[in-house]
Structures are given as structure tokens and as C-alpha cells.
Protein backbone atom coordinates (compact mmCIF):
# COMPACT_ATOMS: atom_id res chain seq x y z
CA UNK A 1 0.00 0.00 0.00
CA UNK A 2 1.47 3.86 -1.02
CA UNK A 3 2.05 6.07 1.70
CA UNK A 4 0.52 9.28 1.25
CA UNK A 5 2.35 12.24 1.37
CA UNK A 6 1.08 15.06 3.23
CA UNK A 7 2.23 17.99 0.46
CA UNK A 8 3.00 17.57 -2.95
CA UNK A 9 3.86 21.07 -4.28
CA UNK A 10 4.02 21.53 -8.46
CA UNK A 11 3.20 24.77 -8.20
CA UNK A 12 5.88 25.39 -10.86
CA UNK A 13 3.85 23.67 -13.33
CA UNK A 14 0.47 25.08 -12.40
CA UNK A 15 -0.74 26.96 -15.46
CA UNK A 16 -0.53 30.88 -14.79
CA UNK A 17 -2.93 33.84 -15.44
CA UNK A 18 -0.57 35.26 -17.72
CA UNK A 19 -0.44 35.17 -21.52
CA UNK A 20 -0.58 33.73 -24.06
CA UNK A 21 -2.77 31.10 -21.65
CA UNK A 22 -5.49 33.56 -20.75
CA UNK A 23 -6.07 35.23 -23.85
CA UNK A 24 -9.63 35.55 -25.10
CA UNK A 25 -11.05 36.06 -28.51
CA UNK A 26 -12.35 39.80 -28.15
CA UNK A 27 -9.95 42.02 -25.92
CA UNK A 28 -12.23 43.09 -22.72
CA UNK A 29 -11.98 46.08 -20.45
CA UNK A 30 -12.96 47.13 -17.75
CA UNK A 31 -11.72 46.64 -13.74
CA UNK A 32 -12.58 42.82 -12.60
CA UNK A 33 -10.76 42.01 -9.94
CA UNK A 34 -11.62 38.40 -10.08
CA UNK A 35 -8.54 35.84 -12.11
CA UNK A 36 -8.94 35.18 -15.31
CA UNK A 37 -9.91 31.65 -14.74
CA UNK A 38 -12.57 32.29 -11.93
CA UNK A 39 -14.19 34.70 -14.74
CA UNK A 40 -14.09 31.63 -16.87
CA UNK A 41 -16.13 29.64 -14.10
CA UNK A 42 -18.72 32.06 -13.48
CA UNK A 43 -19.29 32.78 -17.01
CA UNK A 44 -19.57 28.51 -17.52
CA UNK A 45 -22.26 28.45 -14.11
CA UNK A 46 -24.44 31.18 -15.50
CA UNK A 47 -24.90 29.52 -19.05
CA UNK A 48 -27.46 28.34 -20.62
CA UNK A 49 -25.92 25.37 -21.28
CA UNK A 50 -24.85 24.59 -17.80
CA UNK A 51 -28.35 24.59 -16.02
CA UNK A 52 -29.79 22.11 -18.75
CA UNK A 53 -27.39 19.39 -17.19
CA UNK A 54 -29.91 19.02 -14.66
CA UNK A 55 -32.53 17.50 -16.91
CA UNK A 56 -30.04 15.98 -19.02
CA UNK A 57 -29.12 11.65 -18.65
CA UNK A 58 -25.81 10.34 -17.07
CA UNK A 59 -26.89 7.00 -17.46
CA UNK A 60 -30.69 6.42 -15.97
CA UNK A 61 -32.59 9.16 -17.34
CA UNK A 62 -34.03 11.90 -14.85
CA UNK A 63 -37.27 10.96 -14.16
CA UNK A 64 -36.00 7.38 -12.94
CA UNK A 65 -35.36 8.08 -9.06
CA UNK A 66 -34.21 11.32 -7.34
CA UNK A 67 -30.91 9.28 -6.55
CA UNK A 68 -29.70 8.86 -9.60
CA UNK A 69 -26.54 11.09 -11.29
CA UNK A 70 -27.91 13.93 -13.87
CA UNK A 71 -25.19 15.21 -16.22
CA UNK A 72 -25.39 18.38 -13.76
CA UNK A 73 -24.09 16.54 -10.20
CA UNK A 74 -22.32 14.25 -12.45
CA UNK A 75 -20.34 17.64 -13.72
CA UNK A 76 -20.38 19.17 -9.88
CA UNK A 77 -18.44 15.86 -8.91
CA UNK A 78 -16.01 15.84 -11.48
CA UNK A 79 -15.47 19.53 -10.25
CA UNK A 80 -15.53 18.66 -6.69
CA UNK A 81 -13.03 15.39 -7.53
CA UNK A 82 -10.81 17.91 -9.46
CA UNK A 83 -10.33 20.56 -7.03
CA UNK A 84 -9.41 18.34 -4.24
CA UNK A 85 -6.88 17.33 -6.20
CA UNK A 86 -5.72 20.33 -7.60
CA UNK A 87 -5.32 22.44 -4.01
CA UNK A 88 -3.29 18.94 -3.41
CA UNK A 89 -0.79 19.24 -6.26
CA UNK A 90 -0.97 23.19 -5.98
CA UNK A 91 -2.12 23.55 -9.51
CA UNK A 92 -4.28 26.09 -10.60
CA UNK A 93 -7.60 25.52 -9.01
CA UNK A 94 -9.67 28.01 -10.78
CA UNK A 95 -8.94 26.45 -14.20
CA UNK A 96 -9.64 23.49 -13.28
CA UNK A 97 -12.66 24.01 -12.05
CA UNK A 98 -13.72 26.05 -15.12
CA UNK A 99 -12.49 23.10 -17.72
CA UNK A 100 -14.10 20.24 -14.94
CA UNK A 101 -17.69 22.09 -15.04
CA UNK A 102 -17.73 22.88 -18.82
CA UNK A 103 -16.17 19.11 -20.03
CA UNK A 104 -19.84 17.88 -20.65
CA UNK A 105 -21.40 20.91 -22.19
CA UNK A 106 -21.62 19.53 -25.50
CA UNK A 107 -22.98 15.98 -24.71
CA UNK A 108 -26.83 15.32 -25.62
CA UNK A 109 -29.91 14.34 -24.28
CA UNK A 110 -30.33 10.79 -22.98
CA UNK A 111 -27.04 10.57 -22.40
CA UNK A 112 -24.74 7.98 -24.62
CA UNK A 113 -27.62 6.75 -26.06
CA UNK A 114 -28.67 10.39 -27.80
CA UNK A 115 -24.84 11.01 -28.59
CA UNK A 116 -24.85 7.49 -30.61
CA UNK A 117 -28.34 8.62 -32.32
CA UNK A 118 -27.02 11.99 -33.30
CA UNK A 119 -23.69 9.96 -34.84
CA UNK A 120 -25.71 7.74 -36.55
CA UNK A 121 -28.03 10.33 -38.55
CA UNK A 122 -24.95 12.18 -39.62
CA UNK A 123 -23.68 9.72 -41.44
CA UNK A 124 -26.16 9.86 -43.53
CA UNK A 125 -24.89 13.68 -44.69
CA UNK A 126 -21.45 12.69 -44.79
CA UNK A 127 -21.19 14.59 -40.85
CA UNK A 128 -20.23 13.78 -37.62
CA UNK A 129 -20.61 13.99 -34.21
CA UNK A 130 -18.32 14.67 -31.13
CA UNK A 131 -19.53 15.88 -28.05
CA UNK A 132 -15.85 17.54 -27.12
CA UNK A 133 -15.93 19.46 -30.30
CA UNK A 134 -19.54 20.34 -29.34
CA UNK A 135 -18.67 21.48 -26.05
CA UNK A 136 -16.09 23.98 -27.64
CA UNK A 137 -18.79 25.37 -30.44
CA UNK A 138 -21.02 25.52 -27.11
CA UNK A 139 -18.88 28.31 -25.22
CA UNK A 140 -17.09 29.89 -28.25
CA UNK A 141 -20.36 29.85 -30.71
CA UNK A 142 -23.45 28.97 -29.61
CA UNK A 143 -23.84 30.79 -26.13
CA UNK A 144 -25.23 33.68 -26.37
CA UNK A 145 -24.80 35.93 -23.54
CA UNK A 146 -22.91 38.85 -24.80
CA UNK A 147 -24.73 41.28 -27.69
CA UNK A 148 -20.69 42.10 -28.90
CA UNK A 149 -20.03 38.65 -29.65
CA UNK A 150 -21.22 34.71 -30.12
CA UNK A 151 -19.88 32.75 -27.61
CA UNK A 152 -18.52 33.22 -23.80
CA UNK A 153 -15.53 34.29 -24.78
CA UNK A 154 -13.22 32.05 -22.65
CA UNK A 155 -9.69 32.06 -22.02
CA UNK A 156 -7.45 29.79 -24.94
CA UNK A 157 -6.24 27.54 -22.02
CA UNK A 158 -10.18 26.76 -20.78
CA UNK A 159 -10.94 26.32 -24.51
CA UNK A 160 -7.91 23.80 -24.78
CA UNK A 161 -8.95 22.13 -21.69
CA UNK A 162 -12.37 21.24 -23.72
CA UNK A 163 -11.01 20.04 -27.01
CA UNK A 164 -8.52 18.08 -25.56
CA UNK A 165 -11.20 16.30 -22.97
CA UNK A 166 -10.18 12.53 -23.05
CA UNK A 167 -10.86 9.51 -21.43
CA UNK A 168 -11.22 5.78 -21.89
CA UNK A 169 -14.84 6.66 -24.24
CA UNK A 170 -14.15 10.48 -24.72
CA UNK A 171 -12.14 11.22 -28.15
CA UNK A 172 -10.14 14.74 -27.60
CA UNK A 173 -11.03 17.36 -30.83
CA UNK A 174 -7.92 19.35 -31.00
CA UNK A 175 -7.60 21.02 -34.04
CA UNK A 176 -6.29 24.37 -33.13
CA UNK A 177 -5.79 23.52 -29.71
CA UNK A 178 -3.03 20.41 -30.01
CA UNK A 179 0.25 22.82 -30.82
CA UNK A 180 0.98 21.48 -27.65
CA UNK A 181 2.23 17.49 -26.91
CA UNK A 182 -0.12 17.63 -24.17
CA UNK A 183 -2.84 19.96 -22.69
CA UNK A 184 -2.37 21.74 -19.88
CA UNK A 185 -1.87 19.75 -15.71
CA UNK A 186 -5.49 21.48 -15.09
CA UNK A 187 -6.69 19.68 -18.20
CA UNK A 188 -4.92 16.51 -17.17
CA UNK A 189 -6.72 16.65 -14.23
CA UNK A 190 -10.16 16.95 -15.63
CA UNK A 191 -9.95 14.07 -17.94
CA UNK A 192 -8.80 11.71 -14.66
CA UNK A 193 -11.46 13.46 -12.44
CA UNK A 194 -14.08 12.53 -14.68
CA UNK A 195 -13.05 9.06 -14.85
CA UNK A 196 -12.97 8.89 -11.07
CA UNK A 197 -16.38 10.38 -10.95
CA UNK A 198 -18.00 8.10 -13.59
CA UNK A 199 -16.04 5.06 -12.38
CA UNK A 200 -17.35 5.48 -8.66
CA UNK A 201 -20.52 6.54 -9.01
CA UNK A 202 -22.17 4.18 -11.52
CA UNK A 203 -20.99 1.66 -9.49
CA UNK A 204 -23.10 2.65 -6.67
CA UNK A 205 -26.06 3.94 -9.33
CA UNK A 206 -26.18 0.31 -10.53
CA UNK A 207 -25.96 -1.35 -6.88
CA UNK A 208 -29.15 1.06 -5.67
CA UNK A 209 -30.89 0.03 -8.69
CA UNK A 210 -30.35 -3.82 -8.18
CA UNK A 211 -28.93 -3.98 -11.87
CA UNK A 212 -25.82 -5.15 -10.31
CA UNK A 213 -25.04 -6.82 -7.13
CA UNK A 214 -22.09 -6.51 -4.74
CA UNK A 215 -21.01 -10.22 -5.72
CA UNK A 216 -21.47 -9.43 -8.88
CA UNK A 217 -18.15 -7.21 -8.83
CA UNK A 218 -16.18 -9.33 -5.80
CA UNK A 219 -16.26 -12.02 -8.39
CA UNK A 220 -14.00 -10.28 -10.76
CA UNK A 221 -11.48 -9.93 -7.92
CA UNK A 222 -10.53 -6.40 -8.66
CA UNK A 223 -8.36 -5.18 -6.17
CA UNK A 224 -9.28 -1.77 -5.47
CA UNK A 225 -12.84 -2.81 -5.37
CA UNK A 226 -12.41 -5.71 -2.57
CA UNK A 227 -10.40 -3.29 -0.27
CA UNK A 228 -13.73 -0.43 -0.80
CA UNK A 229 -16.12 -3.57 -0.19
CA UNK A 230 -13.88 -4.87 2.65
CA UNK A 231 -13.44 -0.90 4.46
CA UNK A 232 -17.43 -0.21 3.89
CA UNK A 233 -18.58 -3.36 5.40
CA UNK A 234 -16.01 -4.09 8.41
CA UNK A 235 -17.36 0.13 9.06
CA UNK A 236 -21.10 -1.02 9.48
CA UNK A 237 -20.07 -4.30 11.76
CA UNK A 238 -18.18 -2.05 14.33
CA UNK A 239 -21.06 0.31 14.04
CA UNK A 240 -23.38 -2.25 15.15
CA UNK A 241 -20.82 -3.34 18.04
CA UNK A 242 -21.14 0.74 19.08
CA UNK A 243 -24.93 0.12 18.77
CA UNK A 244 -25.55 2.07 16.03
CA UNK A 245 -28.80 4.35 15.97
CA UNK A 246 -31.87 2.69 14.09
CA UNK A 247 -33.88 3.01 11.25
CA UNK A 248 -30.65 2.80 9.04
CA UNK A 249 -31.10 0.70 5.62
CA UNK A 250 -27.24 -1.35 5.68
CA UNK A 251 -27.13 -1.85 1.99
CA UNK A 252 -27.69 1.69 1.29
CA UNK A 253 -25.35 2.79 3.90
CA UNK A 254 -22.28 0.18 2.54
CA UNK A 255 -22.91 1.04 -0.45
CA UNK A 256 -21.98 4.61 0.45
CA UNK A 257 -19.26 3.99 2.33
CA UNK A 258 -18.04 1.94 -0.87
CA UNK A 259 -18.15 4.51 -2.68
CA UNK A 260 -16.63 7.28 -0.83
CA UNK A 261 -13.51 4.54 -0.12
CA UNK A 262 -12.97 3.81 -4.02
CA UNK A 263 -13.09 7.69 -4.56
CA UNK A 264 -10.06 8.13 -1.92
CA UNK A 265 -8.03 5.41 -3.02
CA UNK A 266 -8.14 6.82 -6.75
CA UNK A 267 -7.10 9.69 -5.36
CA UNK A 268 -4.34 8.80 -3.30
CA UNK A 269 -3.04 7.27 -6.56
CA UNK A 270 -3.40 9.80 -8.68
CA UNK A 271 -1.12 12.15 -6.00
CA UNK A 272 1.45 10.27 -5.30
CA UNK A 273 1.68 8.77 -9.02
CA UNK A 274 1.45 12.43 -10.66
CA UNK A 275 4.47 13.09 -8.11
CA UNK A 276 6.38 10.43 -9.40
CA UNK A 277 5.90 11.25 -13.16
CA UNK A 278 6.77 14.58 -12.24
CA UNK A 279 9.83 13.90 -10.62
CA UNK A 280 11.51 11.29 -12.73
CA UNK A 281 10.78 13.98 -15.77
CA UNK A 282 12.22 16.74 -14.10
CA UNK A 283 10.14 19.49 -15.64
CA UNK A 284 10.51 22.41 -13.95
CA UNK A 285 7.88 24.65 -16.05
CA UNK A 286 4.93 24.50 -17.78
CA UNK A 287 6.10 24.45 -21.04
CA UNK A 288 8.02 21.56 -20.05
CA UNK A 289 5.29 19.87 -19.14
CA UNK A 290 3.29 20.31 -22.11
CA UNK A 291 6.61 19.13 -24.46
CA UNK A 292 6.22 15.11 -22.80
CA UNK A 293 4.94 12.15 -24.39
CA UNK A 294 2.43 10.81 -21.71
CA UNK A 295 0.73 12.90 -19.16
CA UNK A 296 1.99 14.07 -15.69
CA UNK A 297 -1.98 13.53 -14.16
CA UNK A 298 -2.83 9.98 -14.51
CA UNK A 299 -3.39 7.27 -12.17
CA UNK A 300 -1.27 4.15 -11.89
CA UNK A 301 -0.38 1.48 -14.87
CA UNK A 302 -1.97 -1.25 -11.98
CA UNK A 303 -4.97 1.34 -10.87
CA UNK A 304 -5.46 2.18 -14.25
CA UNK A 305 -5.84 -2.02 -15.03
CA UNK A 306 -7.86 -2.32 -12.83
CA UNK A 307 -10.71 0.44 -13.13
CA UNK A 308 -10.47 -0.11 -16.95
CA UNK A 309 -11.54 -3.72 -15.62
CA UNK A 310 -14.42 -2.06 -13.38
CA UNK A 311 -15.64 -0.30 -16.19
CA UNK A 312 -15.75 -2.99 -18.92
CA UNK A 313 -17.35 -4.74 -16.48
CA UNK A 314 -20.18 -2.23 -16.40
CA UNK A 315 -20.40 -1.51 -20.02
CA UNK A 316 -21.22 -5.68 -20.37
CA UNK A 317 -23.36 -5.66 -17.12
CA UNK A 318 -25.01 -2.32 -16.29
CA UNK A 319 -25.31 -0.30 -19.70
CA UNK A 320 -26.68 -3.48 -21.67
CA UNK A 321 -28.53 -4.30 -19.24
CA UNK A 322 -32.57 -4.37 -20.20
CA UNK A 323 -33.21 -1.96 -18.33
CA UNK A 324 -30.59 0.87 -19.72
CA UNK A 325 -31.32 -1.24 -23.44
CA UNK A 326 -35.03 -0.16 -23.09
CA UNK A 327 -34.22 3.64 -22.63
CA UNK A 328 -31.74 3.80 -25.14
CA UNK A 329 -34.35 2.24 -27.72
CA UNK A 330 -36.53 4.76 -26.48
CA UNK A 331 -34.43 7.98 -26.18
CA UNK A 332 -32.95 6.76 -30.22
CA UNK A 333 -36.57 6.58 -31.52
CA UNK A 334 -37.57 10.40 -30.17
CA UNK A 335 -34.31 11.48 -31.79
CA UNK A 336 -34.45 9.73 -34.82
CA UNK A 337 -38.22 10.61 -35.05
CA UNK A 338 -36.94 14.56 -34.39
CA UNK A 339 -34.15 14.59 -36.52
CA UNK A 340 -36.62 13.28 -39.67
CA UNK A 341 -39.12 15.72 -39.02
CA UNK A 342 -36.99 19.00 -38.65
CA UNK A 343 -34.33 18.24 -41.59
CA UNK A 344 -38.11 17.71 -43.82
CA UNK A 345 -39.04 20.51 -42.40
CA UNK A 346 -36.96 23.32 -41.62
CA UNK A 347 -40.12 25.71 -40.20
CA UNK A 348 -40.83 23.60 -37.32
CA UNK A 349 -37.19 24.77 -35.73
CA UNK A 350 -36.69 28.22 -33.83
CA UNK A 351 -36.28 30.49 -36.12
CA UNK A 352 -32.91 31.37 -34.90
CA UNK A 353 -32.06 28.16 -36.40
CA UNK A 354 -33.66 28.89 -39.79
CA UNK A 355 -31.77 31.64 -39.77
CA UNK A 356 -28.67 29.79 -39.45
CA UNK A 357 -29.72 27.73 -42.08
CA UNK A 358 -30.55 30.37 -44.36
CA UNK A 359 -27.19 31.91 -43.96
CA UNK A 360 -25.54 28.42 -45.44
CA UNK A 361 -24.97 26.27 -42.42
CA UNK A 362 -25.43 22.57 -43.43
CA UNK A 363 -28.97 22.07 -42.13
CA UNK A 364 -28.19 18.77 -40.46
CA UNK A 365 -25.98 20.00 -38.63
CA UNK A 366 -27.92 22.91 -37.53
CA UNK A 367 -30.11 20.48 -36.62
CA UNK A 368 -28.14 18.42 -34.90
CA UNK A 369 -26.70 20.87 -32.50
CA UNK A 370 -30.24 22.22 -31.92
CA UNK A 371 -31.78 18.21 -30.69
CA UNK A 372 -28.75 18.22 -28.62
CA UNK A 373 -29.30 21.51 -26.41
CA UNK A 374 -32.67 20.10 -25.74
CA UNK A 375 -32.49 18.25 -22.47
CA UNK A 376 -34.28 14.97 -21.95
CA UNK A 377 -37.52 16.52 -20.91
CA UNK A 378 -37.58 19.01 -23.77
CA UNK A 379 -37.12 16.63 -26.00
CA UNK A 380 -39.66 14.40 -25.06
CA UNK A 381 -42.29 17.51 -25.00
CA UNK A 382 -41.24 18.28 -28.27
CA UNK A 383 -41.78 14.59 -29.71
CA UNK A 384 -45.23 14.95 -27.99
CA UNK A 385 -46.05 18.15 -29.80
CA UNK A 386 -45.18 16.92 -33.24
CA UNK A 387 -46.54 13.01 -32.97
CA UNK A 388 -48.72 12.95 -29.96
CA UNK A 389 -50.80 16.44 -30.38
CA UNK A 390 -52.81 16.26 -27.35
CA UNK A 391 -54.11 20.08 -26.28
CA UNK A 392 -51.29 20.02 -23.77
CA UNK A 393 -48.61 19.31 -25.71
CA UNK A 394 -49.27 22.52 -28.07
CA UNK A 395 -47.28 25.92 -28.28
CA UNK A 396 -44.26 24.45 -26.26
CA UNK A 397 -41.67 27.14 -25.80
CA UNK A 398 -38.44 25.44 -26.16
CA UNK A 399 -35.37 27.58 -25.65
């Protein structure tokens, strides 16, 4: 087992507020006496964009259970994940907080399931879809929250932080943004927070909804899953020993526990292996850093094993499950049945979106951006509008 250590100071390779790292499209004025970065959070939590997480699917869709993950506290622990780390490793916390809450901007309704649907009708145009690149056309285009200027106008290193998003199932867009062998620490650190995040907490999403059992995953002998299972449940026994209060549901509570103990180990890990990378490189500044062939953030080659394990385990188990198979087939008929509908008829869209249209945007993908802004609720009203016109349904304002 790795000792933590109580400090570990790179500092000298936090990204600064200094150019050419905060520069912005369209020069501002004026006397904010907030960093560069923070302005780049603020900007990301007012957006338009950012509130429709809430009704948009992580993996069961909203109106499942109040317990289950929304693309919105999916995003707040990715942020929450990331920060920790960050005032760890004294990197810039700020930035990473700004990159960690806009990484899943761009993703769709009904979560994988609409990104796949939205893939799959672009082929048809010779198009495709990725949410990254989305999430980048979100803050720098589609926004609109300034009457100067499209877009919110974020820093270049924010901006980077989105192309380059990448994880085991998230391909990084980085176009003008990969001058650079790798993306800034802060972005580093996003990409492993989210994995963290969306390692952990389906876990325990699929263990409250009884698509998965605990045996389920001891069975596959993963390490760093045992020790979680081992921690949370040795916890409850001594709590019972203590006479622990009633009225308290065990399985809930261990699975909990589970969960918060497969969080910390990841990242312990993550410290003390982005230490070591860091010291056997030697980089001593940013642009250092950014000039290495593998990334200084990361978790270690045997963690790494075995929550890629963990998670192919889940894609086989918990998202083909029939369950998660049912709302899929359901979430790719309203899109599919959307997508027809809008790119026969262009009138039916805001006409914001005719307009863009009009002015020679390829109309599917006008169209596709549009069905993915719509969270899963607004989609679904729409759908009832157009197919199931019940006096109800009619005059739907959707934004």
C-alpha cells in the first residue's frame, strides 16, 4: 500500500494567469478584480448550457429516481473530484474548475444513447458527431450571452482544456488547440477526475438500482474494489458493536461507504503517481510539461488495469442491461423521429435556427446541435407536440 504524502507542491507547473494562456477572442476592459480563470467559471455556471445538465441523462434518465446522477451533479463531482486534487498538487484551481464544469457541455440528451443517435443520422450527410468538439462550439459559438459577440468568450487555455477532454470513451477534438504534446496539468486533471467520478458513481447507481449486485463485482477480484467492499462493510459491523442508531437501511449505507472509499483510493493514486511522473521527468515549467509524451496527471499502470476492468465490467453488465437497453431504444426513436421531421421541415425549428440555415450552415448539422441543447424533458415535450398532439402538448416554448 502507497504512503501518502502530506504535500506535494508543483506549483511550478500550475498553469498561470498570464499570456498567451489567458487570452480571449475579443480584448475586454474594464476593472474585474476576479482571475482570469474564476471569470471563466462564473461565465460557464451562468450559461445556458450549464443549467440544462440538470434535466439531461448520465446513465438512468431523470425521471428514474431522485438518486440517480444527472449530467449536472455528475459535472459538480467531477469539479468537486478535481479541485481536491488540484489544491493537493498546488495547480491552478480556478482552471480546473472552469475546464471540470464545462467538459460535458456539448454531450446530448439521454445521455450515450442520444450522442450514438445523433452519430448515426450524420452519417447519412457525410457529418459527424463529437460531443468535445460540441462542447467547444457551445462556449465559443453557440452561447449567447454577450450582444458584442457569439460565444462566452473564454480564455485559450479553458478552450484547450475542452477540445482536448479525453478519457477511456471520450475522443479529444484538437484542431487548433493540439500545438501542444499535451494539454495543460489542469486539463490533465479533468480528464482523470471525470473518470474517477463516472467510475465510482455508476458503481453505486447500478448497486441502488439492483442492476448489479455486490457479488457481482467481488467475483471479478478487482483489487481496489475488494479493499472499498472490505473498508465499507467491516465500518457497518463495528457500528453495530457501538450500537448504532436505528432506522438505518445497511445496503444503502455500505454502499456509500463503498463509494466514498474507491473515490479516496483513486485519489491517493493519482497524488502520489502524478508526483512520481513529475519527478523522474524533471520538468521544472509549464512548457516543459506540455513538451512530454504521456501525461503528468494519470493514475497508476496497476490502478489504471484495474478500473479499466471495473468499467468494462459495467459496459457488459449495467449499460446493456434491459433496463438501460429499453431507454436507449426509447431515447434513439424520439431522436431519430426529431431529426426526420426538422431536416423535412426546416419551419418547425426556432427560427434562430432557420436563420442559421438560411445563412448556409449545413442544415443537419444545424439540426443536430439544436436536438442536442434540448435536455431529456424538452425533447420528449417536443416529440409529444409533433406526434402525440394532445391540447397540452401545443405551443411548447423550447429555448
Amino acid at each position: 500500500m502507497k504512503k501518502r504524502t502530506a504535500t506535494a507542491n508543483l506549483s511550478r507547473l500550475a498553469t498561470p494567469d498570464a499570456s498567451p494562456w489567458r487570452d480571449r477572442h475579443y480584448k475586454e476592459t474594464g476593472n474585474d478584480q476576479r482571475g482570469s480563470y474564476s471569470r471563466d467559471r462564473d461565465r460557464i455556471m451562468h450559461s445556458d448550457s450549464f443549467r440544462k445538465l440538470q434535466y439531461k441523462t448520465q446513465v438512468f434518465v431523470v425521471h428514474e429516481g431522485d438518486f440517480f446522477r444527472t449530467r449536472l451533479t455528475h459535472t459538480l463531482e467531477v469539479s468537486q473530484i478535481g479541485r481536491g486534487i488540484a489544491r493537493i498538487l498546488k495547480l491552478n484551481e480556478p482552471l480546473v474548475e472552469a475546464i471540470c464544469l464545462a467538459h460535458d457541455l456539448g454531450h446530448t440528451a439521454f445521455g450515450h444513447a442520444g450522442e450514438h443517435e445523433l452519430q448515426e443520422m450524420l452519417k447519412q450527410y457525410n457529418l459527424e458527431w463529437n460531443s468535445n468538439a460540441h462542447s467547444l462550439q457551445v462556449i465559443e459559438e453557440l452561447e449567447l450571452q454577450y450582444c458584442e459577440h457569439f460565444g462566452l468568450n473564454l480564455t485559450w487555455v479553458t478552450r484547450e482544456g475542452l477540445a482536448r477532454h479525453q478519457t477511456f470513451y471520450d475522443v479529444p477534438s484538437a484542431e487548433q488547440y493540439g500545438i501542444y504534446a499535451q494539454p495543460s496539468l489542469e486539463a490533465q486533471l479533468c480528464n482523470l477526475a471525470d473518470v474517477i467520478a463516472y467510475a465510482t458513481h455508476d458503481i453505486e447507481d447500478a448497486l441502488v438500482a439492483g442492476i448489479l449486485q455486490a457479488d457481482d463485482l467481488s467475483a471479478l477480484h478487482i483489487n481496489i474494489w475488494d479493499t472499498a467492499w472490505r473498508k465499507a462493510n467491516d465500518e457497518y459491523t463495528r457500528s453495530q458493536r457501538l450500537g448504532f442508531r436505528p432506522g438505518v437501511d445497511k445496503q444503502q449505507i455500505v454502499f456509500k461507504r463503498a463509494h466514498r472509499h474507491l473515490i479516496d483510493a483513486l485519489i491517493r493514486d493519482s497524488i502520489e503517481e502524478t508526483k512520481a511522473r513529475a519527478n523522474k521527468a524533471g520538468v521544472k515549467a509549464v512548457e516543459e510539461a506540455r513538451g512530454l509524451n504521456l501525461p503528468l496527471v494519470a493514475l497508476s499502470v496497476e490502478i489504471e488495469s484495474e478500473v479499466k476492468r471495473l468499467l468494462d465490467f459495467m459496459m457488459g453488465n449495467m449499460y446493456r442491461s434491459p433496463v438501460i437497453a429499453r431507454q436507449s431504444s426509447r431515447a434513439a426513436h424520439i431522436l431519430r423521429s426529431l431529426f426526420t421531421a426538422l431536416i423535412e421541415n426546416h419551419k418547425l425549428l426556432p427560427v434562430r435556427i432557420q436563420e442559421r440555415i438560411d445563412a448556409g450552415n449545413a442544415p443537419a448539422q444545424e439540426i443536430a446541435r439544436f436536438l442536442a441543447a434540448l435536455t431529456d424533458r424538452s425533447a420528449v415535450d417536443l416529440y409529444t407536440e409533433l406526434f402525440e398532439p394532445t391540447e397540452r402538448s401545443l405551443g411548447h416554448k423550447i429555448l
